[in-house]
C-alpha atoms as a PDB file:
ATOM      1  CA  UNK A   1      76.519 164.484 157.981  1.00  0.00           C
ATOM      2  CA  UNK A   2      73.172 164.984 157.112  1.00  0.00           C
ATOM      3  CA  UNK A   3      71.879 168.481 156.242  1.00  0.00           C
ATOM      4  CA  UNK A   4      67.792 168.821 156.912  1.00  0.00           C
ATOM      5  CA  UNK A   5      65.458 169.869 154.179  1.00  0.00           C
ATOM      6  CA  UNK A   6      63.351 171.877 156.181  1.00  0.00           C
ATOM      7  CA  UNK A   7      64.438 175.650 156.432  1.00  0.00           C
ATOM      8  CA  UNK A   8      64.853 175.728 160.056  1.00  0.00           C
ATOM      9  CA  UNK A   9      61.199 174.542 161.169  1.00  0.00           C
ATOM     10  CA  UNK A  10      60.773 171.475 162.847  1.00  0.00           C
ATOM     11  CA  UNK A  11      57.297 170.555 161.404  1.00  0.00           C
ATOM     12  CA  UNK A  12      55.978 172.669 158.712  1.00  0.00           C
ATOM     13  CA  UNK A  13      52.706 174.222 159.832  1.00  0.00           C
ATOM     14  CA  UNK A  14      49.315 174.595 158.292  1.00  0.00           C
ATOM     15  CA  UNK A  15      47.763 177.275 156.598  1.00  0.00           C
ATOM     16  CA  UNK A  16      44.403 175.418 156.786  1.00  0.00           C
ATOM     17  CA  UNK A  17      42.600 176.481 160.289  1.00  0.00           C
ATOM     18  CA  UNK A  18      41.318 173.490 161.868  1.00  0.00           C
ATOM     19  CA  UNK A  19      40.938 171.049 158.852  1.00  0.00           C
ATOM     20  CA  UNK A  20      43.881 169.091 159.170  1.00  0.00           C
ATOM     21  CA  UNK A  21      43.090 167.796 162.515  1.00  0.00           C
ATOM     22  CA  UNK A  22      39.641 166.870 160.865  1.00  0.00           C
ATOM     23  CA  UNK A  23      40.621 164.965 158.043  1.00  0.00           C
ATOM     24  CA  UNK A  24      43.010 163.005 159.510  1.00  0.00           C
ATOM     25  CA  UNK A  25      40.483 161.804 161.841  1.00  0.00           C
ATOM     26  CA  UNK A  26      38.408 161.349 158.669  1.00  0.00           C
ATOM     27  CA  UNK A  27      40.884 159.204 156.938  1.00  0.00           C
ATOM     28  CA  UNK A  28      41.312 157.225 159.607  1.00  0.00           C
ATOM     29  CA  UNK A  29      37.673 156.494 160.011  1.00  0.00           C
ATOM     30  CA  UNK A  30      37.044 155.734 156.499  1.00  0.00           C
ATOM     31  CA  UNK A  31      40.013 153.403 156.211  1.00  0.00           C
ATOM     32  CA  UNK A  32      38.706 151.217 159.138  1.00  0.00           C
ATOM     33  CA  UNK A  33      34.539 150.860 158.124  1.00  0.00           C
ATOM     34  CA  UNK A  34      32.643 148.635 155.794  1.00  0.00           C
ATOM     35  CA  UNK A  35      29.946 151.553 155.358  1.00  0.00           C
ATOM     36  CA  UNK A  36      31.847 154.818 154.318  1.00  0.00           C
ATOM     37  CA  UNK A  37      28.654 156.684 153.622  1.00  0.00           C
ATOM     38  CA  UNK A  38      28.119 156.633 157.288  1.00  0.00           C
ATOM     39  CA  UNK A  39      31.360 158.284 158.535  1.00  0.00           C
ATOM     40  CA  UNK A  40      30.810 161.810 159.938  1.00  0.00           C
ATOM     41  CA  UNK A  41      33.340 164.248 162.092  1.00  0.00           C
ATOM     42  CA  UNK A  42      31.958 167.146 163.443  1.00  0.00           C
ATOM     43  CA  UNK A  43      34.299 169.710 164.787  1.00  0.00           C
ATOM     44  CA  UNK A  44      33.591 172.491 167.582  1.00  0.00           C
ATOM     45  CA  UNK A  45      35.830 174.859 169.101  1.00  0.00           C
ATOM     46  CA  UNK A  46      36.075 175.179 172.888  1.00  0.00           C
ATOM     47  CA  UNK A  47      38.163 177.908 174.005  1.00  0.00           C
ATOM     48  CA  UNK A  48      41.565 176.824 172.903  1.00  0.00           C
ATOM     49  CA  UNK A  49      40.575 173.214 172.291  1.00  0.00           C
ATOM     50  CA  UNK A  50      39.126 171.131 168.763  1.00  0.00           C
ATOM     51  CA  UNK A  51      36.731 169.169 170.140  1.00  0.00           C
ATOM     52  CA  UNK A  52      35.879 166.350 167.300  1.00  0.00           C
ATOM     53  CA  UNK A  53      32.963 164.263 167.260  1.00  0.00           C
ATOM     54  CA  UNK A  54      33.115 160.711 165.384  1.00  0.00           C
ATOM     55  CA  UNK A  55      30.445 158.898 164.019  1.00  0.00           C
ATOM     56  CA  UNK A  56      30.102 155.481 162.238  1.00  0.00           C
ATOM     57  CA  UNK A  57      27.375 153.237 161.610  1.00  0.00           C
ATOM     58  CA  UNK A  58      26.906 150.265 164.340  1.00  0.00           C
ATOM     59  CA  UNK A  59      28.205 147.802 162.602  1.00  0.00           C
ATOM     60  CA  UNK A  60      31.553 149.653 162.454  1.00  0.00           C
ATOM     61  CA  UNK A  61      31.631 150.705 165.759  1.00  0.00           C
ATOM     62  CA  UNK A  62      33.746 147.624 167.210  1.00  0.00           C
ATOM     63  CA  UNK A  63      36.201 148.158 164.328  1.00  0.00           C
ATOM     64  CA  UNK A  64      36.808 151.855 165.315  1.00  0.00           C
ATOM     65  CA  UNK A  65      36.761 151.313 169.422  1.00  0.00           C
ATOM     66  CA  UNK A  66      38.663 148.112 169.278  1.00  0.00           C
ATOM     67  CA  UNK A  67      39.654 145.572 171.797  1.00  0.00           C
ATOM     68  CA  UNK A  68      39.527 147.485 174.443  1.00  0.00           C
ATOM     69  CA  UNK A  69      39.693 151.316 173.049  1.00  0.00           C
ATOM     70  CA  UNK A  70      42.818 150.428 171.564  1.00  0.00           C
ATOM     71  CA  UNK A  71      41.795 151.993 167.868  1.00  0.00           C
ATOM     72  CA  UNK A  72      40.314 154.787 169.484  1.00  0.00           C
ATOM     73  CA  UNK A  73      42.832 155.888 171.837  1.00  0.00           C
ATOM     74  CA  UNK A  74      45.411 155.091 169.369  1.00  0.00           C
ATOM     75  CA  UNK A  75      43.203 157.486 166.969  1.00  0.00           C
ATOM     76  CA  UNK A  76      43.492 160.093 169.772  1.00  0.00           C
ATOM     77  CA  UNK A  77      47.131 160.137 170.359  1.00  0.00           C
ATOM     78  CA  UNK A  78      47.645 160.461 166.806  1.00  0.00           C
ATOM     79  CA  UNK A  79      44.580 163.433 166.880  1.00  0.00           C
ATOM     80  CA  UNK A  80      47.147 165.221 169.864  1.00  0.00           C
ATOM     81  CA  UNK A  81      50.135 165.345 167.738  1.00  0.00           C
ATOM     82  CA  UNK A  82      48.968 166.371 164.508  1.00  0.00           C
ATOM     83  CA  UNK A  83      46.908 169.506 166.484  1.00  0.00           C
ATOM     84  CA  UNK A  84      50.156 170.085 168.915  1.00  0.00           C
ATOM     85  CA  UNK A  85      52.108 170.465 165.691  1.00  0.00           C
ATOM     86  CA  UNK A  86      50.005 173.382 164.402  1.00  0.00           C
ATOM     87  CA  UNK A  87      49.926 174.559 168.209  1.00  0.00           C
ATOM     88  CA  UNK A  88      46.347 173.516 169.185  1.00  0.00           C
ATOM     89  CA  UNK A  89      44.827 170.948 171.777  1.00  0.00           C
ATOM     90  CA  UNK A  90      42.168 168.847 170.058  1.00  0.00           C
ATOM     91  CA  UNK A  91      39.764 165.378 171.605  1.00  0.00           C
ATOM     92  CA  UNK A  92      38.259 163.038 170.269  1.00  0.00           C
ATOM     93  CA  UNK A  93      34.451 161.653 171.197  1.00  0.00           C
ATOM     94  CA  UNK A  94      33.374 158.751 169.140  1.00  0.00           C
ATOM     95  CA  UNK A  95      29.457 159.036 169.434  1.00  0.00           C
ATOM     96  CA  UNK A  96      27.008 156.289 170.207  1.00  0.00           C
ATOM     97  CA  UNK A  97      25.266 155.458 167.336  1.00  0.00           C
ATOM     98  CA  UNK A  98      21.306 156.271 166.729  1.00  0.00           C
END
């Protein structure tokens, strides 16, 4: 039988208000681009909800969206669970580049 290392919480929760959400986003990002320097999240509050705003430079963009959104819904779903475990509602915008 296994005995669980966490003293009676399911996920442990952040102390940090609204910058985990963030940087996950942020690694993310940065792990997918050629151009680094050009990765920026901007985060706003809306009521109850993290609203985060992604942007890359163009030539990145098709590595972030992906065939067919499937990077950036992926990112998205990942975005929900990380802010439902520290009891928040967060979405993700990735912004058309200038």
């Amino acid at each position: 039988m296994q005995t669980s290392i966490h003293s009676g919480h399911r996920y442990p929760k952040s102390h940090d208000e609204g910058s985990t959400v963030k940087e996950l986003i942020e690694y993310i990002a940065l792990s997918l681009v050629d151009d680094p320097s050009q990765v920026i999240v901007n985060q706003f509050r809306s009521g109850g909800r993290e609203n985060l705003e992604l942007h890359v430079a163009r030539e990145d963009m098709g590595r972030v969206i992906g065939k067919g959104g499937r990077v950036a819904n992926a990112m998205r779903v990942l975005l929900r669970v990380a802010a439902a475990r520290e009891g928040k509602q967060a979405n993700l915008d990735v912004a058309e580049p200038r």
